[in-house]
N, C-alpha and C. Protein backbone atom coordinates (compact mmCIF):
# COMPACT_ATOMS: atom_id res chain seq x y z
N UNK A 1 115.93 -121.84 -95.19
CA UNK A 1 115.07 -120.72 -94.85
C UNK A 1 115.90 -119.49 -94.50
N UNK A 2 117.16 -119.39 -93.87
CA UNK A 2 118.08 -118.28 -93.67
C UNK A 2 118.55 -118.16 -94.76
N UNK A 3 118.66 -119.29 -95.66
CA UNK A 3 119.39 -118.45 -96.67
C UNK A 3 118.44 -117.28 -97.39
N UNK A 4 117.31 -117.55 -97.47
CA UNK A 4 116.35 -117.04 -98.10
C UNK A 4 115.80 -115.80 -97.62
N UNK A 5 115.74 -115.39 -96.35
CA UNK A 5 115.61 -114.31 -95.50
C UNK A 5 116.82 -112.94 -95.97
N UNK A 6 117.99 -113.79 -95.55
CA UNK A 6 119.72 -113.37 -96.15
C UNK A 6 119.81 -112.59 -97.61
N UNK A 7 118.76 -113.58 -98.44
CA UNK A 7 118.86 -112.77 -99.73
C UNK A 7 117.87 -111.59 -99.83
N UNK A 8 116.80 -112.12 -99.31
CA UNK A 8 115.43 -111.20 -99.51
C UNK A 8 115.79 -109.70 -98.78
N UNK A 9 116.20 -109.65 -97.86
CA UNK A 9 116.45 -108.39 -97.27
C UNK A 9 117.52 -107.19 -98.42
N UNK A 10 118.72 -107.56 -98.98
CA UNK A 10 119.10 -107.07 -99.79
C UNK A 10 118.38 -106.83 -101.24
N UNK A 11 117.79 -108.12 -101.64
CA UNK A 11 116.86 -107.41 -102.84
C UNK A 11 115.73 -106.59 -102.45
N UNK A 12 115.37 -106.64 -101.23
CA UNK A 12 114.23 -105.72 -100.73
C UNK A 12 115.14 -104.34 -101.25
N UNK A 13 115.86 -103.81 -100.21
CA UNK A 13 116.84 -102.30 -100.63
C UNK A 13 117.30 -102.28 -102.18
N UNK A 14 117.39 -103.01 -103.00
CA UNK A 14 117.77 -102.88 -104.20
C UNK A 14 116.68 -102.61 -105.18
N UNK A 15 115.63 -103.07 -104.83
CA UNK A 15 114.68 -103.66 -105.76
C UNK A 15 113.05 -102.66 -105.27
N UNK A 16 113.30 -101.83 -104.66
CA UNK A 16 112.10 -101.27 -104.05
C UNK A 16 111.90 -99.62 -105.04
N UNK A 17 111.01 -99.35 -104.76
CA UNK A 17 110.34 -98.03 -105.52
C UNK A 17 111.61 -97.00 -104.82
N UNK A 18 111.73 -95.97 -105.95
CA UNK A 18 112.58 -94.92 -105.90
C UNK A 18 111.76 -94.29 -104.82
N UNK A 19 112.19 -93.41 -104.09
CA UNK A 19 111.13 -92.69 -103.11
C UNK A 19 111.04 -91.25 -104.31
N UNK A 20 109.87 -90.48 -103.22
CA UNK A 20 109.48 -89.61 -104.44
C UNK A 20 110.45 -88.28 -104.82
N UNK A 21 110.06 -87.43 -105.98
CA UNK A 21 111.07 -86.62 -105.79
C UNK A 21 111.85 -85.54 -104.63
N UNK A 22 112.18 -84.54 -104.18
CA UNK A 22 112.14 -83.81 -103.46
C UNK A 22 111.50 -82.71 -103.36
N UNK A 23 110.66 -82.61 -102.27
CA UNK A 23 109.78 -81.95 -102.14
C UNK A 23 108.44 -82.46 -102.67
N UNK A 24 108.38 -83.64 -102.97
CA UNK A 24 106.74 -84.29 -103.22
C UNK A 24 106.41 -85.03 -101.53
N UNK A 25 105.01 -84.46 -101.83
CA UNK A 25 104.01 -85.36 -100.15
C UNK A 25 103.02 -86.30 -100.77
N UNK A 26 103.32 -87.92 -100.33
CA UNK A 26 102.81 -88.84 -100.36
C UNK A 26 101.52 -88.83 -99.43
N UNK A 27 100.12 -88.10 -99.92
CA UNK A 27 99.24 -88.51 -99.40
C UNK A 27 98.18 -89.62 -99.77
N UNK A 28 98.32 -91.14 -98.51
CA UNK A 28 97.39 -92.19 -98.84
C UNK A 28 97.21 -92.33 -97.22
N UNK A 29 96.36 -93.76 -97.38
CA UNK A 29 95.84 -94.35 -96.14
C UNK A 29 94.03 -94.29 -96.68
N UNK A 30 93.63 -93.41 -95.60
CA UNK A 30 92.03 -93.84 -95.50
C UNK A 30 91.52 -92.69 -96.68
N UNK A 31 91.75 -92.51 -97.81
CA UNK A 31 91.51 -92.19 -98.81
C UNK A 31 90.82 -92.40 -100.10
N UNK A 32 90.18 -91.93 -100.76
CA UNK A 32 89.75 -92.54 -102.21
C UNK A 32 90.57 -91.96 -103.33
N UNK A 33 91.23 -91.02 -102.78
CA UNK A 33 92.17 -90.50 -104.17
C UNK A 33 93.88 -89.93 -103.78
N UNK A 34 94.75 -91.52 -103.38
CA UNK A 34 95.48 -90.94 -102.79
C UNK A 34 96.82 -90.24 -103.78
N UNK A 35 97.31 -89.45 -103.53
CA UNK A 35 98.08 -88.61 -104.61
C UNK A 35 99.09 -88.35 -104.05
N UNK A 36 100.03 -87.87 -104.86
CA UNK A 36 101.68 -87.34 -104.84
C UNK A 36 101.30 -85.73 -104.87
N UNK A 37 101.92 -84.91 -104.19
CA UNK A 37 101.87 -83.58 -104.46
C UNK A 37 103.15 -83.14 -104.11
N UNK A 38 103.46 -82.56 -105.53
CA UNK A 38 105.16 -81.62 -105.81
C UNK A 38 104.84 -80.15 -104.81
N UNK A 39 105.91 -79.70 -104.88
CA UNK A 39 106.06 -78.33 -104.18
C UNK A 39 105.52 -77.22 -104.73
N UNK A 40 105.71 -77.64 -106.06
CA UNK A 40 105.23 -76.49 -107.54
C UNK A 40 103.87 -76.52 -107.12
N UNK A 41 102.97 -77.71 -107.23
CA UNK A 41 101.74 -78.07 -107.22
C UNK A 41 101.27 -77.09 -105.54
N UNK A 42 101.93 -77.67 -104.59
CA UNK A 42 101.15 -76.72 -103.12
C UNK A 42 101.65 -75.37 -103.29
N UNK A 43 102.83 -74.56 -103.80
CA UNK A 43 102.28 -73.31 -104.40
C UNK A 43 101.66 -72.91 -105.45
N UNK A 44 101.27 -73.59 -106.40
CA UNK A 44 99.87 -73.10 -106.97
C UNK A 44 98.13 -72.94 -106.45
N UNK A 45 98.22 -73.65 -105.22
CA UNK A 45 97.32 -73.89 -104.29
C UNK A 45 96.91 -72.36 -103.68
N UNK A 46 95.84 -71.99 -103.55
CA UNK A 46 95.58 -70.32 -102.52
C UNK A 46 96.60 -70.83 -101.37
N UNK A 47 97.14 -69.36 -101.43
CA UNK A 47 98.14 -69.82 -99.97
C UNK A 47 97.34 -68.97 -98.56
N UNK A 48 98.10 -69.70 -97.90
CA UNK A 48 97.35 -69.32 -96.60
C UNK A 48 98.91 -68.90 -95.97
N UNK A 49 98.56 -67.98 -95.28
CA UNK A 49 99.37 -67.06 -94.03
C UNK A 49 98.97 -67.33 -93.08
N UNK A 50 99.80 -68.18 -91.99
CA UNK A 50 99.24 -68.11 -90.49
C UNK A 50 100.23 -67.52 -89.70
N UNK A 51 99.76 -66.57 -88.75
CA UNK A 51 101.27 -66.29 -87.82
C UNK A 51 101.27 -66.98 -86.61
N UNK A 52 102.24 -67.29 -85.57
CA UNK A 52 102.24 -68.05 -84.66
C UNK A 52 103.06 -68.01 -83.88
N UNK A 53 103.00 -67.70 -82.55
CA UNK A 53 103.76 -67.66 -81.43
C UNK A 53 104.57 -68.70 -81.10
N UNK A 54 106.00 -69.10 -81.21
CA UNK A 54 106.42 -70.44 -80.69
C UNK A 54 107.07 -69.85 -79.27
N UNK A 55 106.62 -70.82 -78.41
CA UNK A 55 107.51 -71.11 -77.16
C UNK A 55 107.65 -72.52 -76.82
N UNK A 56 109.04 -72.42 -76.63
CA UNK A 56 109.63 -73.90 -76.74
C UNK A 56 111.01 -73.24 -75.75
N UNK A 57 110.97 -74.39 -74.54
CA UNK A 57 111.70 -74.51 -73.73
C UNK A 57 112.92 -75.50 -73.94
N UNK A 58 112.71 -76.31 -74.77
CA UNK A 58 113.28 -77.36 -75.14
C UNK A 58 114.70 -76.84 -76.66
N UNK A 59 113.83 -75.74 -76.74
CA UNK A 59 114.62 -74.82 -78.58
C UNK A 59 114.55 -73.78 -78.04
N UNK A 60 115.10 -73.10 -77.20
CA UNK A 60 114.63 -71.37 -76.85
C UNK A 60 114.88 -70.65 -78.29
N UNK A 61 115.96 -71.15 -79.25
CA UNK A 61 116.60 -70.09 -80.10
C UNK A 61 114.87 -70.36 -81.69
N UNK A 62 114.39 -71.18 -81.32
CA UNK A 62 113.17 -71.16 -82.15
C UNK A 62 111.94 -70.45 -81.35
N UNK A 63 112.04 -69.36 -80.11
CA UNK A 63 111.17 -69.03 -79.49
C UNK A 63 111.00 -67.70 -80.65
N UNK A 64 109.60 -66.82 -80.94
CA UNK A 64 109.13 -65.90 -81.62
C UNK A 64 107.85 -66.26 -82.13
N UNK A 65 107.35 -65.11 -83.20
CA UNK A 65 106.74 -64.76 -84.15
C UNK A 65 106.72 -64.77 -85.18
N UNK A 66 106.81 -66.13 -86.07
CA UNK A 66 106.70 -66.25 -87.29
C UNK A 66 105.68 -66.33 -88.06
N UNK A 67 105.60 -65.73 -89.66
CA UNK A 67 104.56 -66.01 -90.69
C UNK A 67 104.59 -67.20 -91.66
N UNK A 68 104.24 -68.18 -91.26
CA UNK A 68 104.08 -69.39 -91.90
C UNK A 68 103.08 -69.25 -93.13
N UNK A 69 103.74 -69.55 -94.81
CA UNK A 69 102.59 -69.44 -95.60
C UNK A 69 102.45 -70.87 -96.52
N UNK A 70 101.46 -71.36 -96.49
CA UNK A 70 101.54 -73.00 -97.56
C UNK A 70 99.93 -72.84 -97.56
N UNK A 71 99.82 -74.19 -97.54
CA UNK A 71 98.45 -74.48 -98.19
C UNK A 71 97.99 -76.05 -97.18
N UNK A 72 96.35 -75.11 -96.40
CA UNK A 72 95.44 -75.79 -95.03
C UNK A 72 95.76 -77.49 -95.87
N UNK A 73 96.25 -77.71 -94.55
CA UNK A 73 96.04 -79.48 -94.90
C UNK A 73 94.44 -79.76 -95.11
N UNK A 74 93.88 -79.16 -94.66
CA UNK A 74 92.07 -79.62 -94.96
C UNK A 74 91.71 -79.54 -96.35
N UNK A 75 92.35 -78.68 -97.11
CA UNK A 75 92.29 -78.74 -99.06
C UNK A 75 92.83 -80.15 -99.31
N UNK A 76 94.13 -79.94 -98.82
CA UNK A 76 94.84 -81.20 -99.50
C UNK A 76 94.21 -82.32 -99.24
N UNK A 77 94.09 -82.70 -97.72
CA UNK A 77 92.92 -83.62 -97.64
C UNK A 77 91.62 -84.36 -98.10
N UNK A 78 90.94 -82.93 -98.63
CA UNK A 78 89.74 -82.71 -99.49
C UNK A 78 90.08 -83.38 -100.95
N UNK A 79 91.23 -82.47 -101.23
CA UNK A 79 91.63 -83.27 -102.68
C UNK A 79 91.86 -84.35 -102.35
N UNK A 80 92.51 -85.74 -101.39
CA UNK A 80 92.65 -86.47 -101.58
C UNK A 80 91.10 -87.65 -101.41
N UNK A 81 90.14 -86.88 -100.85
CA UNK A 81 88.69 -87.18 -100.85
C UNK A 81 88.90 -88.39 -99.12
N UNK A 82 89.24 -87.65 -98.59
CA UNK A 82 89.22 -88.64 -97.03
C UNK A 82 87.72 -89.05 -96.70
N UNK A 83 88.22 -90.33 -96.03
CA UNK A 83 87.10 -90.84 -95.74
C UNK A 83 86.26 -90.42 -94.65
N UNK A 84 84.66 -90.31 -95.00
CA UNK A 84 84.28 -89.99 -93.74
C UNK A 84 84.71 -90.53 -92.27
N UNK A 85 85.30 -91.79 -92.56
CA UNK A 85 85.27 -92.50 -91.20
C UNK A 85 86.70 -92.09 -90.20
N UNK A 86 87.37 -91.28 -90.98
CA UNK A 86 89.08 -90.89 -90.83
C UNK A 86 88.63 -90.55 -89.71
N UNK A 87 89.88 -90.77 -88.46
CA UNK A 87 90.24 -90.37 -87.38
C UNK A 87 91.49 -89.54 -86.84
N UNK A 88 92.34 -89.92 -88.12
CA UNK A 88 93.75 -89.05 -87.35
C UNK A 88 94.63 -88.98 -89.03
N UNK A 89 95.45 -88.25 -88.72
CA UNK A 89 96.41 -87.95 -89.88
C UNK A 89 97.76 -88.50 -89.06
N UNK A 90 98.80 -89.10 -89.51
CA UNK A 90 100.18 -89.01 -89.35
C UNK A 90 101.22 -88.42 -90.57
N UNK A 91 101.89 -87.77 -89.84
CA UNK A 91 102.82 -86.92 -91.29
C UNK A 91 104.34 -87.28 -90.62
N UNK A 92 104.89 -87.46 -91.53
CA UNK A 92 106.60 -88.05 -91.55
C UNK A 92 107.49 -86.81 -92.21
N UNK A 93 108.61 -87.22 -91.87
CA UNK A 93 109.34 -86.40 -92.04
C UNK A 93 110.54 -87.32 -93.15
N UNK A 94 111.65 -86.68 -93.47
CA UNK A 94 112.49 -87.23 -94.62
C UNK A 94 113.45 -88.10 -93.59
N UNK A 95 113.78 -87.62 -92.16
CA UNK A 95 114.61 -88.33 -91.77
C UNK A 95 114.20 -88.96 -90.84
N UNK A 96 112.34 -89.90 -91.06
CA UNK A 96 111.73 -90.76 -89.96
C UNK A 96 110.94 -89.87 -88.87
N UNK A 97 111.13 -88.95 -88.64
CA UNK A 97 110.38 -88.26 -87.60
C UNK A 97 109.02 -88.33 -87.79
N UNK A 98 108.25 -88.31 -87.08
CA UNK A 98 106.38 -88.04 -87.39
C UNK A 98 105.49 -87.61 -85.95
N UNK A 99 104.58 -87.39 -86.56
CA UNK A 99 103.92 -86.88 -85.64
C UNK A 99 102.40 -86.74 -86.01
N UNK A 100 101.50 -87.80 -84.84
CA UNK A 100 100.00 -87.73 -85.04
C UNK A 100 99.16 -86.58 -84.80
N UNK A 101 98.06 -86.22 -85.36
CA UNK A 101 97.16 -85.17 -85.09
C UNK A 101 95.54 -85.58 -85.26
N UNK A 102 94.89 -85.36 -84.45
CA UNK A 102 93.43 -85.62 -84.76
C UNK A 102 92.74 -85.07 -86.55
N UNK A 103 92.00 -85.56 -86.94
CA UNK A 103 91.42 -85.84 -87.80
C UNK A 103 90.62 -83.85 -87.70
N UNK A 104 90.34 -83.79 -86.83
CA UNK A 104 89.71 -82.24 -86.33
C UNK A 104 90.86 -81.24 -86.41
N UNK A 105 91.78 -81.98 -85.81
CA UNK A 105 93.02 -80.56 -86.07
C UNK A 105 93.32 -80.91 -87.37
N UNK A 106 93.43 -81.46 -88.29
CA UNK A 106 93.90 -81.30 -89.45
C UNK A 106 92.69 -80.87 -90.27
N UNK A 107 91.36 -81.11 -89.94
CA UNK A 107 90.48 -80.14 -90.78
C UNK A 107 90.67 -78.54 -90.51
N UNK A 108 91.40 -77.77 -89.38
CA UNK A 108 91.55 -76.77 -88.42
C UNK A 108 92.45 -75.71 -89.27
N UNK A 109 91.81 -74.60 -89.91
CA UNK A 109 91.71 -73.69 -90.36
C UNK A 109 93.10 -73.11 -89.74
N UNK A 110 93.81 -73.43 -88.72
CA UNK A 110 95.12 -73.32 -88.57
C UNK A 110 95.96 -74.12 -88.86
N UNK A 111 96.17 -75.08 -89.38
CA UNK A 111 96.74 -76.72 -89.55
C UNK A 111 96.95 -76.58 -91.00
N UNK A 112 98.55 -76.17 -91.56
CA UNK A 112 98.79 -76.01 -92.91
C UNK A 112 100.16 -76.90 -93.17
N UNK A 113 100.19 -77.10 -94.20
CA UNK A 113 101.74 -77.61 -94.87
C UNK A 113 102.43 -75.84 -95.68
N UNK A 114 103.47 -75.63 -94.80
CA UNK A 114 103.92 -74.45 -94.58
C UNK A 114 105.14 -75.11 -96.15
N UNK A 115 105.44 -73.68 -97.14
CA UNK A 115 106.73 -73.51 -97.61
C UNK A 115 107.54 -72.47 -97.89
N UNK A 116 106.90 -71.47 -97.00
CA UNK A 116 107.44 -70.71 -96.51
C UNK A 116 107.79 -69.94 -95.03
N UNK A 117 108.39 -69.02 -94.50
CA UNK A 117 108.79 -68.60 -93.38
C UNK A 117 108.90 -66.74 -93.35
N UNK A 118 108.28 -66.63 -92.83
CA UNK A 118 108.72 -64.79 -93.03
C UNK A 118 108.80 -64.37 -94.18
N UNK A 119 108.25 -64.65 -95.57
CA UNK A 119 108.41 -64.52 -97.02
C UNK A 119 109.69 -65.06 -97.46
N UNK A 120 109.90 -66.09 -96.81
CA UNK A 120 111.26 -67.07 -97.51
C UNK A 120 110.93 -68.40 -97.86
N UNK A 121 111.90 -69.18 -98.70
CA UNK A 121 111.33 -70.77 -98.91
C UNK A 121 111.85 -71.70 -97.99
N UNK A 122 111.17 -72.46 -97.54
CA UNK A 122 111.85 -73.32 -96.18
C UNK A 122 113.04 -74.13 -97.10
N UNK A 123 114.16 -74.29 -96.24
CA UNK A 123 115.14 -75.02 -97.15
C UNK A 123 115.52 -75.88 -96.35
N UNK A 124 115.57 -77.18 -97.12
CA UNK A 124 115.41 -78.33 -96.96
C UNK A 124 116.11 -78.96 -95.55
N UNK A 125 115.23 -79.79 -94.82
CA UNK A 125 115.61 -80.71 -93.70
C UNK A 125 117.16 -80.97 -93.69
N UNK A 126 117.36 -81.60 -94.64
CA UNK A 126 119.05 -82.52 -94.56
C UNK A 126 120.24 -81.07 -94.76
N UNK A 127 119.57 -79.89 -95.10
CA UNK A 127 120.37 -78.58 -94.93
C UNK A 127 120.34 -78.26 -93.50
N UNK A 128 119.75 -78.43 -92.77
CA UNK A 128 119.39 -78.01 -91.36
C UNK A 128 118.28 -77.37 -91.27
N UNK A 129 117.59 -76.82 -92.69
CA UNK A 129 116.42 -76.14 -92.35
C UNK A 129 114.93 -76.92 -91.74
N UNK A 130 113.87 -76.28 -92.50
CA UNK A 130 112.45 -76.76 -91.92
C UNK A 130 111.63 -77.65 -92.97
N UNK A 131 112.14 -77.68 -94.31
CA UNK A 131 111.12 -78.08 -95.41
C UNK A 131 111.95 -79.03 -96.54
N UNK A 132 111.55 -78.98 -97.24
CA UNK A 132 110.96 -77.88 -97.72
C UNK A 132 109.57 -77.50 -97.40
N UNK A 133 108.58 -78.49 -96.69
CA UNK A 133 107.79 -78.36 -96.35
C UNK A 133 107.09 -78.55 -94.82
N UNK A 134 106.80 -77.96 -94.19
CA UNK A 134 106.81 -78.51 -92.77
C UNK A 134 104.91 -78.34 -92.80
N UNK A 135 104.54 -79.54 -91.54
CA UNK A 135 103.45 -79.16 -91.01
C UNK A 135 103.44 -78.64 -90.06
N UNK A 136 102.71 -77.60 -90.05
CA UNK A 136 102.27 -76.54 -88.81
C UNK A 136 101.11 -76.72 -87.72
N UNK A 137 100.58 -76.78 -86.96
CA UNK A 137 99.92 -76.77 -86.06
C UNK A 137 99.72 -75.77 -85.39
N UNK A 138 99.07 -74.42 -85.79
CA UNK A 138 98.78 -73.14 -85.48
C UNK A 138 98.06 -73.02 -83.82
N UNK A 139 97.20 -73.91 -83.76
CA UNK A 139 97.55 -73.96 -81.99
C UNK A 139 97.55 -74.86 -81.01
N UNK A 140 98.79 -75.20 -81.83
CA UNK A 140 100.21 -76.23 -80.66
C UNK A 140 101.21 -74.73 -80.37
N UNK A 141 100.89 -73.95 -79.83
CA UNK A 141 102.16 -72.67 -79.13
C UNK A 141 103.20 -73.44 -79.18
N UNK A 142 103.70 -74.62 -78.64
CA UNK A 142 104.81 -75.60 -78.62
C UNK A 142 105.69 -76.43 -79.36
N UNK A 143 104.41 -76.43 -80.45
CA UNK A 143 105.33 -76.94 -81.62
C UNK A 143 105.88 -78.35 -81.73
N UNK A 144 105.09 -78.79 -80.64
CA UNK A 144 105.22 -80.68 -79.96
C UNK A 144 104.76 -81.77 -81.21
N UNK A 145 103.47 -80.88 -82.31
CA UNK A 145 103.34 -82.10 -83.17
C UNK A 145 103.38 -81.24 -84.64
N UNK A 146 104.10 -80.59 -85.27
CA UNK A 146 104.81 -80.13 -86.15
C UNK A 146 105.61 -80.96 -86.83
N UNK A 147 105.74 -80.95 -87.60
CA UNK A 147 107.11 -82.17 -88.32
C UNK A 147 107.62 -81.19 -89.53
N UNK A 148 109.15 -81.30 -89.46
CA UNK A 148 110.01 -80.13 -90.21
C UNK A 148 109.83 -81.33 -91.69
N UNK A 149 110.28 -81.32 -92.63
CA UNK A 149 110.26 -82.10 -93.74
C UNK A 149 109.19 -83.14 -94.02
N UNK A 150 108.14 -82.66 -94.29
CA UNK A 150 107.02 -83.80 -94.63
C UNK A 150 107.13 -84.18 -95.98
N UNK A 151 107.59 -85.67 -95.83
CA UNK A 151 107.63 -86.39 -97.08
C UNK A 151 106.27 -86.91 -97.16
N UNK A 152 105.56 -87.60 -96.57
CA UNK A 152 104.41 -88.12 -96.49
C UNK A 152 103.21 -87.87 -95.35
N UNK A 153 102.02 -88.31 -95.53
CA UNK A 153 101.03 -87.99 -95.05
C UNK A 153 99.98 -89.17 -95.17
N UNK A 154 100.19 -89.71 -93.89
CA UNK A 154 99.19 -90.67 -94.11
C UNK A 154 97.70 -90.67 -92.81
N UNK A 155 96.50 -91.28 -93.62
CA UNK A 155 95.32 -90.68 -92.71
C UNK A 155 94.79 -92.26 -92.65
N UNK A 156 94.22 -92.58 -91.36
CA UNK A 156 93.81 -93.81 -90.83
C UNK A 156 92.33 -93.29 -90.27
């Protein structure tokens, strides 16, 4: 039986799905149409502009006024046809990070998948940046459930 554990764990890492490209968001879970969406694809989307006050005691040098522009997680959502019964969204990041949000804040007309910054393109997590895609939380002032690199998106 150890031997068998011993092997399985390595063909697990060898043998598993490529993850997706860069800059695609894995939205599934409590869904009827769960989908891959490229970066190309959420800027062809109407973009949305939100601006937003951060204060963060914890990041002073991320304290300001930025213009966040992407596309309302409540479309993407929509496109993925969520279930009435959904309660919460969780969104991940490329290097494990995540962060839950009510099912209400992610329908919330402030609540976007941002890929841009001040009219720039977020550049990528493992660069040090925010994205390429980050979720925003337009009023979290704090920035406590934001996640810089959303690879995925999953709704329960």
């Amino acid at each position: 039986m150890i031997i068998l554990v011993a092997a399985a764990i390595p063909l697990y890492y060898y043998s598993r799905p490529a993850s997706n490209q860069p800059g695609t968001i894995e939205i599934t879970g409590n869904v009827n149409n769960p989908m891959n969406v490229t970066l190309s694809q959420l800027k062809a989307e109407t973009p949305t502009t939100l601006q937003v006050t951060l204060t963060s005691s914890g990041n002073p040098s991320e304290n300001g006024v930025y213009n966040y522009t992407g596309v309302l997680l409540s479309t993407l959502l929509k496109q993925a046809q969520i279930s009435t019964n959904a309660t919460s969204v969780y969104a991940q990041a490329s290097d494990g990070y995540g962060s839950s949000i009510s099912i209400q804040d992610a329908m919330n007309p402030k609540t976007l998948i941002a890929y841009a910054k001040d009219g720039s393109p977020l550049t990528p997590l493992k660069n040090g940046g925010e994205g390429p895609a980050r979720l925003v939380v337009g009023s979290d002032q704090f920035s406590q459930r934001w996640v810089k690199g959303v690879v995925s998106i999953q709704v329960s």
